[in-house]
Protein backbone atom coordinates (compact mmCIF):
# COMPACT_ATOMS: atom_id res chain seq x y z
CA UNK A 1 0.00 0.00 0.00
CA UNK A 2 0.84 3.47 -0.46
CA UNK A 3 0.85 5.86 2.36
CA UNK A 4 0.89 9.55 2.04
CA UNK A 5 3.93 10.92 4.25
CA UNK A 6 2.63 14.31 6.05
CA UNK A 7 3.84 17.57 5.22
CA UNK A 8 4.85 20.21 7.17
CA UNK A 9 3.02 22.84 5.27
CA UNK A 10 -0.32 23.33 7.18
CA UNK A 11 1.17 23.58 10.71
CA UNK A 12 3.88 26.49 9.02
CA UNK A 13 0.83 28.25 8.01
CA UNK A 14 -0.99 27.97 11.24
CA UNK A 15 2.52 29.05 12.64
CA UNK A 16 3.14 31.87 10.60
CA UNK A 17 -1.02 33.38 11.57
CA UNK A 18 -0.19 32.72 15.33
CA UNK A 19 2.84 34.47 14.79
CA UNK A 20 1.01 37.61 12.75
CA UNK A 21 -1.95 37.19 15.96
CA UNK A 22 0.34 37.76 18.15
CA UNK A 23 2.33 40.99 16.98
CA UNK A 24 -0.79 42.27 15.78
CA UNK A 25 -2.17 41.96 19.23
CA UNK A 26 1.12 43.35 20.70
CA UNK A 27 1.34 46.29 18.72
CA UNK A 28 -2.34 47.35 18.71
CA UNK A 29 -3.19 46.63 22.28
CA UNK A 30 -0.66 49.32 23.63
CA UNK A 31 -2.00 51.90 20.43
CA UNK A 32 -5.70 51.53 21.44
CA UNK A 33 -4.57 52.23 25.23
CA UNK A 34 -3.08 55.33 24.09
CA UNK A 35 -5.81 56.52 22.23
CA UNK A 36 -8.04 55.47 25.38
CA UNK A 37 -5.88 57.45 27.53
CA UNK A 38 -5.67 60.35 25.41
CA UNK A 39 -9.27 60.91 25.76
CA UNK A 40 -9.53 60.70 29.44
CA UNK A 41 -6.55 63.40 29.15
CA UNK A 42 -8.56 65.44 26.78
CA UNK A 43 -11.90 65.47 28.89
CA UNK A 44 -9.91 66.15 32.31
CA UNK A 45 -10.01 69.20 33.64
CA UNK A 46 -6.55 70.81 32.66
CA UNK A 47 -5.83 73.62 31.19
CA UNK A 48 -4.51 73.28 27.66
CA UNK A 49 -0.99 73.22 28.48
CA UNK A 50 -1.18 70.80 30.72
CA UNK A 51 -3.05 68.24 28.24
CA UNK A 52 -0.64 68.96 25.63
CA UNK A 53 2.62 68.25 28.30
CA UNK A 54 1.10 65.19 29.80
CA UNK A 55 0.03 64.05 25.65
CA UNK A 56 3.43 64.16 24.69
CA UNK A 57 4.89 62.54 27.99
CA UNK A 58 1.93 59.39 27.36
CA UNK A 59 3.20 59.69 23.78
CA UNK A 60 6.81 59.57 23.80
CA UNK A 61 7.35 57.50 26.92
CA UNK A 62 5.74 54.85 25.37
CA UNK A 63 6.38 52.30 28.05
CA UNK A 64 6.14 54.36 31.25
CA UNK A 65 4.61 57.42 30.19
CA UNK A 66 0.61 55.94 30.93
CA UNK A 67 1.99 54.33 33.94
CA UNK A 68 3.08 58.49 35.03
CA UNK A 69 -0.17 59.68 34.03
CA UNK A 70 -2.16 57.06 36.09
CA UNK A 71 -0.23 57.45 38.87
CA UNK A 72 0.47 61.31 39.12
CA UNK A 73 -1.38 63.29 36.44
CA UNK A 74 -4.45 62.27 37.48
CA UNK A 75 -7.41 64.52 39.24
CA UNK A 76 -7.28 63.58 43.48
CA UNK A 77 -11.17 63.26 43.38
CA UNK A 78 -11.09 60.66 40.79
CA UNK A 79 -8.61 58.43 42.14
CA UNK A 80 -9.89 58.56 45.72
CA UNK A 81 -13.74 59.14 45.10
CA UNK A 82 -13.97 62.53 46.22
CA UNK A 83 -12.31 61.94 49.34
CA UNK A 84 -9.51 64.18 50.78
CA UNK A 85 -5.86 62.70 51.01
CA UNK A 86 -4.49 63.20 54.45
């Protein structure tokens, strides 16, 4: 009898789509954050200079500069529910 050896060719191309997934999911996760965050720092209440400062800080520090935001730029009553910081 003749058997058919298997190829190798449908588990490359199930490789090679993981593969594309996965950057596609690494690159656009962090881009759809930023947008996200740039609209929270659009609608805060800053004045303009401000929002433009903390847009290019979340822009160019793209691995820590949301991280800053989140932690210092934001308003006191919004991270503490209205509550005064002692």
């Amino acid at each position: 009898m003749y058997t058919q050896e298997p190829t190798a060719q449908p588990t490359a191309h199930r490789n090679l789509l993981v593969t594309i997934a996965l950057i596609l999911i690494c690159v656009l996760l962090p881009v759809v954050g930023h947008i996200v965050l740039t609209v929270f720092i659009a609608t805060d209440y800053m004045s303009r200079t401000e929002k433009v400062i903390w847009l290019i800080v979340v822009w160019l520090l793209w691995g820590i500069g949301p991280l800053i935001y989140l932690l210092v730029g934001q308003r006191r009553n919004r991270l503490f529910g209205g509550h005064a910081v002692l």
